[in-house]
PDB file of N, CA and C in Angstrom:
ATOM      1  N   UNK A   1     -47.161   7.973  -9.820  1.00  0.00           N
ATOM      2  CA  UNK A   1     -45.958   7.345  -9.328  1.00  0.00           C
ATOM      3  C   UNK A   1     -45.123   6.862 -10.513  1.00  0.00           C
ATOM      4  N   UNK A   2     -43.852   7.060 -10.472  1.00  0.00           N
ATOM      5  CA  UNK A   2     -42.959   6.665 -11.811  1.00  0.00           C
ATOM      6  C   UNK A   2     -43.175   5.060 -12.058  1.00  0.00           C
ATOM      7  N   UNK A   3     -42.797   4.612 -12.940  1.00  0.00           N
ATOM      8  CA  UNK A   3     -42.799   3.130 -13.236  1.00  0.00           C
ATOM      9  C   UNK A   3     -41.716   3.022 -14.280  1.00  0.00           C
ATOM     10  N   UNK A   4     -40.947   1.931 -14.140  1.00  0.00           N
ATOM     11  CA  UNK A   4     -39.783   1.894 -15.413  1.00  0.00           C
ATOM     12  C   UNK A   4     -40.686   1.317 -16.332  1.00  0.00           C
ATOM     13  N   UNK A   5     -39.722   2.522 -17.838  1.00  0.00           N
ATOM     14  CA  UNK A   5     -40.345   2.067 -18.879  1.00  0.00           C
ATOM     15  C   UNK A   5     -40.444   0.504 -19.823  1.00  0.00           C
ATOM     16  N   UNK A   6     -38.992   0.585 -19.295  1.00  0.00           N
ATOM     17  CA  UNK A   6     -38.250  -0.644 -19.608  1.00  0.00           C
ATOM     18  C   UNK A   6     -37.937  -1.970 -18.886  1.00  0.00           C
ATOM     19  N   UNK A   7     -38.095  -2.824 -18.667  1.00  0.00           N
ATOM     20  CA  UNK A   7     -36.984  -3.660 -18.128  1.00  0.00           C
ATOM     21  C   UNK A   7     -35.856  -4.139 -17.927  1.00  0.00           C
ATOM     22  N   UNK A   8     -34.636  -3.588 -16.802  1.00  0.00           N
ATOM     23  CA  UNK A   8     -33.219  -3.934 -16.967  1.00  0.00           C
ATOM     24  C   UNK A   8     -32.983  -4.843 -16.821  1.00  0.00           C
ATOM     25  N   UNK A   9     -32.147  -4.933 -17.514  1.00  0.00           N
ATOM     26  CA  UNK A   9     -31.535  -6.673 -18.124  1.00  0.00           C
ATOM     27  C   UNK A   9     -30.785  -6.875 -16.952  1.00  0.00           C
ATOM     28  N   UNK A  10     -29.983  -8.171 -16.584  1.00  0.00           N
ATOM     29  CA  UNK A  10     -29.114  -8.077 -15.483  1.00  0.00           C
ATOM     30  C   UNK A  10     -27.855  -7.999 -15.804  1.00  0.00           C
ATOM     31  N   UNK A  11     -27.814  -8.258 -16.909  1.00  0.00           N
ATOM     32  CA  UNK A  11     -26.576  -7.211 -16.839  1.00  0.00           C
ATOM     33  C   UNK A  11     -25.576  -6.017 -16.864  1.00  0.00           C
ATOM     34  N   UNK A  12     -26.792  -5.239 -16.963  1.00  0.00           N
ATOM     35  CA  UNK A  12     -27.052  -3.611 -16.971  1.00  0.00           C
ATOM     36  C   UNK A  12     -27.504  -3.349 -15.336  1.00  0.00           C
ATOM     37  N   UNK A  13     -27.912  -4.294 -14.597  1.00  0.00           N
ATOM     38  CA  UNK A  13     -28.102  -4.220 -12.970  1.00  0.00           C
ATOM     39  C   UNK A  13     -26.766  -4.443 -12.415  1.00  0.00           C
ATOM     40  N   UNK A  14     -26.229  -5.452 -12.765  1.00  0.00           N
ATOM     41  CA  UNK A  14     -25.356  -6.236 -12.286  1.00  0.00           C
ATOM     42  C   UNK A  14     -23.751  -5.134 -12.171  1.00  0.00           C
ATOM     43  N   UNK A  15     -23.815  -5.085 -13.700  1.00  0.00           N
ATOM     44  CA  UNK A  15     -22.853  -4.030 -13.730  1.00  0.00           C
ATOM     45  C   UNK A  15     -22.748  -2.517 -13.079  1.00  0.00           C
ATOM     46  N   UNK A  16     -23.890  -1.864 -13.190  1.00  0.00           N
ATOM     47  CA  UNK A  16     -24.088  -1.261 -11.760  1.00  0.00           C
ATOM     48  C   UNK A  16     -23.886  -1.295 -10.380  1.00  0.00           C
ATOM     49  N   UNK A  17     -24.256  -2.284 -10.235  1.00  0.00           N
ATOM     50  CA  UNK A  17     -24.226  -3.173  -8.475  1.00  0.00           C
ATOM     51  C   UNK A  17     -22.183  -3.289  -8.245  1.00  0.00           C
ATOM     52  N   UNK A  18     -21.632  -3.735  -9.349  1.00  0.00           N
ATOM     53  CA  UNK A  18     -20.160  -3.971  -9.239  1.00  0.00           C
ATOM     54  C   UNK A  18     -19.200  -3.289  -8.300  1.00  0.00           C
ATOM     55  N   UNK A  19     -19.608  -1.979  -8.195  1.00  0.00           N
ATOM     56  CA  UNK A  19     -19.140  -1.306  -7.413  1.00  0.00           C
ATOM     57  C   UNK A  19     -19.255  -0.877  -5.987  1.00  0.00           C
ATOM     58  N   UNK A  20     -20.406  -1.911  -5.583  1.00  0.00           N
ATOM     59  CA  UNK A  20     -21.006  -1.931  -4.280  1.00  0.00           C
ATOM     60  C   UNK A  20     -20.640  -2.791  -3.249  1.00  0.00           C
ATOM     61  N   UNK A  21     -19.182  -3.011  -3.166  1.00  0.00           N
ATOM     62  CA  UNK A  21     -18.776  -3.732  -2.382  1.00  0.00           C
ATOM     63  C   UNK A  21     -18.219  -3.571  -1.288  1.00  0.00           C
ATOM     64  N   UNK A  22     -17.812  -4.352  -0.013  1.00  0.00           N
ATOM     65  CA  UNK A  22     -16.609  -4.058   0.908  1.00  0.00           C
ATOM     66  C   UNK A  22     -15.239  -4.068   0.569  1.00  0.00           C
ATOM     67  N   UNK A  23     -14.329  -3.223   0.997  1.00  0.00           N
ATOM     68  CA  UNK A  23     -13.344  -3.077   0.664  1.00  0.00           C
ATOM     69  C   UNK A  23     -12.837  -4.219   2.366  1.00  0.00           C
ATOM     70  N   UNK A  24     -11.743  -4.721   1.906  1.00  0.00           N
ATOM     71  CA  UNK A  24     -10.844  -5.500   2.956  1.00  0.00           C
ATOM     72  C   UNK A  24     -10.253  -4.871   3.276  1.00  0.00           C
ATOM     73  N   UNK A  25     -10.241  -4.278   5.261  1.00  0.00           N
ATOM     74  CA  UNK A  25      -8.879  -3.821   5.951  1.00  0.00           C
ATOM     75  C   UNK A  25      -8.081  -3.908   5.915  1.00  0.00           C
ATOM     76  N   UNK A  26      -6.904  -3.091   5.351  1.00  0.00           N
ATOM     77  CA  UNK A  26      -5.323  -3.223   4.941  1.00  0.00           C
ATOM     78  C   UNK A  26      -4.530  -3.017   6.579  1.00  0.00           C
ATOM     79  N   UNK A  27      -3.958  -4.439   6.500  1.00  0.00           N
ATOM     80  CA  UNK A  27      -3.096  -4.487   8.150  1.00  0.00           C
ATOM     81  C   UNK A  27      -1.675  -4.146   7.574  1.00  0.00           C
ATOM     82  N   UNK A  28      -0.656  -3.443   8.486  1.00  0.00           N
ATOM     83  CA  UNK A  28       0.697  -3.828   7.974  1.00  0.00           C
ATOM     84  C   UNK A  28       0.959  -4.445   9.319  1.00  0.00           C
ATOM     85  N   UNK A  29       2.602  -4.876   9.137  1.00  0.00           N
ATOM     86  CA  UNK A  29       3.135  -4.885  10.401  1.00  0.00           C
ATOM     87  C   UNK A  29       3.874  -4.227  11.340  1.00  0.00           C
ATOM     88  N   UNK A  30       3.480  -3.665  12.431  1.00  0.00           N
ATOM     89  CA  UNK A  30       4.090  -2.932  13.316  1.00  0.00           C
ATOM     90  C   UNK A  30       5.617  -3.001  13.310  1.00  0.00           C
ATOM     91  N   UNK A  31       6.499  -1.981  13.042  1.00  0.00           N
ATOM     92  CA  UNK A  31       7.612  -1.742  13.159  1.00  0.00           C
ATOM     93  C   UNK A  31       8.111  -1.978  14.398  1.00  0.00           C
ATOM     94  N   UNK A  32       7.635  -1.484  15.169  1.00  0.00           N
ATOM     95  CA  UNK A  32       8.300  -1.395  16.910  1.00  0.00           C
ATOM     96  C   UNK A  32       8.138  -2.878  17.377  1.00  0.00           C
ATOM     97  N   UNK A  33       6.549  -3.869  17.085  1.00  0.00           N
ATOM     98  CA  UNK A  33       6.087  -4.643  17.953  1.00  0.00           C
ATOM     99  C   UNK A  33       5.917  -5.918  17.242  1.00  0.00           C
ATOM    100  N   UNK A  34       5.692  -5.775  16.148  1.00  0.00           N
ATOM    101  CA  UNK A  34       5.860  -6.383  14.999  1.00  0.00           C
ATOM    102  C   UNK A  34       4.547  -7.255  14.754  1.00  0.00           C
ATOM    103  N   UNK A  35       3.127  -6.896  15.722  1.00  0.00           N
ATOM    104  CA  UNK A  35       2.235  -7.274  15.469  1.00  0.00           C
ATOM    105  C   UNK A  35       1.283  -6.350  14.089  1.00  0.00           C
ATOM    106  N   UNK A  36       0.263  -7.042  13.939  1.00  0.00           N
ATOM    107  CA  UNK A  36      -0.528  -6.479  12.818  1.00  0.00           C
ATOM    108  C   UNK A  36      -1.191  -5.586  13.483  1.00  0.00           C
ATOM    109  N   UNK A  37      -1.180  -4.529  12.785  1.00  0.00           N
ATOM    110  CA  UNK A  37      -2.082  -2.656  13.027  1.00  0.00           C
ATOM    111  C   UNK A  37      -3.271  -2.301  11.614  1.00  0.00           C
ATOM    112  N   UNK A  38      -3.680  -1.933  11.678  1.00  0.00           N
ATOM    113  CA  UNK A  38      -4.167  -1.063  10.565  1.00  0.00           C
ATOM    114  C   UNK A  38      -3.051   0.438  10.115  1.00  0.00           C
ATOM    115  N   UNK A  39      -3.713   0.176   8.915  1.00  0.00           N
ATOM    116  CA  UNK A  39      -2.246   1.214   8.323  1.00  0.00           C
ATOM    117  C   UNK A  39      -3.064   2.693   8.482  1.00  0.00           C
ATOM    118  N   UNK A  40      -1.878   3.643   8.507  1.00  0.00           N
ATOM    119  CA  UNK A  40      -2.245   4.607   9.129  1.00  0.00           C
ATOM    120  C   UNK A  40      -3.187   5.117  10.536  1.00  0.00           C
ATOM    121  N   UNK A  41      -2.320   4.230  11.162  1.00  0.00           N
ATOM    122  CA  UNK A  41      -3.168   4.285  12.457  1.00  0.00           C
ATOM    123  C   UNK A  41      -2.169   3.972  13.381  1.00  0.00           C
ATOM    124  N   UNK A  42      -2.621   4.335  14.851  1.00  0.00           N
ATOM    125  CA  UNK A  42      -1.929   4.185  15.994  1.00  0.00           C
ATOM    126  C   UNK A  42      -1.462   2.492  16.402  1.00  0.00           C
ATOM    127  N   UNK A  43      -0.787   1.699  16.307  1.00  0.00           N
ATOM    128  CA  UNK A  43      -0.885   0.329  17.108  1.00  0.00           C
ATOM    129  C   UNK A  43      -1.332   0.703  18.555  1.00  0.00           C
ATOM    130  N   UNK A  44      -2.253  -0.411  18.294  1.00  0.00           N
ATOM    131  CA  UNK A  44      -3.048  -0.995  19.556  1.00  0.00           C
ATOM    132  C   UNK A  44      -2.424  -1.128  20.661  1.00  0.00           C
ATOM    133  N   UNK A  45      -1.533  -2.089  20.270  1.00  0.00           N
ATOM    134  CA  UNK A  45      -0.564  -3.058  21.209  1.00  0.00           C
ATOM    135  C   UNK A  45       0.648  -1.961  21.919  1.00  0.00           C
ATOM    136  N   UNK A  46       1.421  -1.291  21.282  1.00  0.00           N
ATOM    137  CA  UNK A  46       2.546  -0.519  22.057  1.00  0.00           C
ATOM    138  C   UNK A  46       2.446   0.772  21.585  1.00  0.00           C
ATOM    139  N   UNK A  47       1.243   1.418  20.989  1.00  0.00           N
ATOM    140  CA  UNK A  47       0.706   3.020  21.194  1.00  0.00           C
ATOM    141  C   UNK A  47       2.360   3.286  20.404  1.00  0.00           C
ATOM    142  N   UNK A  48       2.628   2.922  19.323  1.00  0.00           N
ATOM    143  CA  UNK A  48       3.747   3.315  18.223  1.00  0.00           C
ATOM    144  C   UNK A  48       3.132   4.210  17.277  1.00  0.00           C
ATOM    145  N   UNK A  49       3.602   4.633  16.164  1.00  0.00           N
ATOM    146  CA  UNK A  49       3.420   5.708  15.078  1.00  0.00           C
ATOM    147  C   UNK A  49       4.564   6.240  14.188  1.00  0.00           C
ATOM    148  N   UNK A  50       4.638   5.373  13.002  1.00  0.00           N
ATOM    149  CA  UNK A  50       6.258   5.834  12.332  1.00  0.00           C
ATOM    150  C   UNK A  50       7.396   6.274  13.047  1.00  0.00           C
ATOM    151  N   UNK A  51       7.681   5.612  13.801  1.00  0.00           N
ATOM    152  CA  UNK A  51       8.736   5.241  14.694  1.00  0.00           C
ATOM    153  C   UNK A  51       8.406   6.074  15.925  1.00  0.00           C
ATOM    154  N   UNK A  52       7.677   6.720  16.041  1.00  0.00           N
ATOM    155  CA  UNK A  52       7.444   7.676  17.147  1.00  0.00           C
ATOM    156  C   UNK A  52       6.171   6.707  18.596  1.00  0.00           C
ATOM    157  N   UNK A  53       6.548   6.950  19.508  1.00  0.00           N
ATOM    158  CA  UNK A  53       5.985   6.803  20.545  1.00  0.00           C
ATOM    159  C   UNK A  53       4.564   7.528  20.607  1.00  0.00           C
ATOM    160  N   UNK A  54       3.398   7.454  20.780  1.00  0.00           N
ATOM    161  CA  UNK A  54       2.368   8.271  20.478  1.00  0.00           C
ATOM    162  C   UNK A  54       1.821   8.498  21.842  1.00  0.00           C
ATOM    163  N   UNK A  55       0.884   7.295  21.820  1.00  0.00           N
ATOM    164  CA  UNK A  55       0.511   6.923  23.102  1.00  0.00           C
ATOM    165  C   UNK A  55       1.620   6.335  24.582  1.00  0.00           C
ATOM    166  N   UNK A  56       1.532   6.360  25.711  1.00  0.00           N
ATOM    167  CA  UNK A  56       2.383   5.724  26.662  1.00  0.00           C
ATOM    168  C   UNK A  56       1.673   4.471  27.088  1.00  0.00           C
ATOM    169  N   UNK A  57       2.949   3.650  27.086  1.00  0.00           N
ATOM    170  CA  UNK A  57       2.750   2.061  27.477  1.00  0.00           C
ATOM    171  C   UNK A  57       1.482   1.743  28.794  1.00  0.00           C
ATOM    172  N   UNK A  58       1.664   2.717  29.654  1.00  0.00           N
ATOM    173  CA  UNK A  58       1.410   2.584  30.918  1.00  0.00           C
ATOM    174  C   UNK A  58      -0.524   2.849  30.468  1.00  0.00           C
ATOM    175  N   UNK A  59      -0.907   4.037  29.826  1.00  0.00           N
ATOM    176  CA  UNK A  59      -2.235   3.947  29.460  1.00  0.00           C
ATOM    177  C   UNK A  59      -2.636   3.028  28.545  1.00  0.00           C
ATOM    178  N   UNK A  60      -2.472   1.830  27.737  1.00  0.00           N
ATOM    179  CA  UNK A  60      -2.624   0.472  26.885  1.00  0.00           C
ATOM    180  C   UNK A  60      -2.542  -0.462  27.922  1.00  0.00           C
TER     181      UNK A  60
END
């Protein structure tokens, strides 16, 4: 079975690990409704899409 030869320091872990994070959901604000959406995505709220109608009111 392998075994490290060495012992990593932590900051040779650490700095590794740096990149292992969550990224935070980028909201904008809805053009049409003017609530918060996720970007590049359909709004929730009035089924909008770069000015375009996507979804209909009546199915939301």
């Amino acid at each position: 079975m392998p075994v490290p030869k060495k012992k990593r320091s932590r900051r040779k872990g650490r700095s590794r690990r740096a990149h292992q994070k969550l990224d935070v959901a980028q909201y904008i604000e809805c053009p049409n409704c003017k609530k918060a959406m996720a970007s590049h995505c359909v709004c929730e709220f009035c089924g909008h899409y770069k000015g375009k109608e996507i979804i209909r009111s009546e199915m939301l």
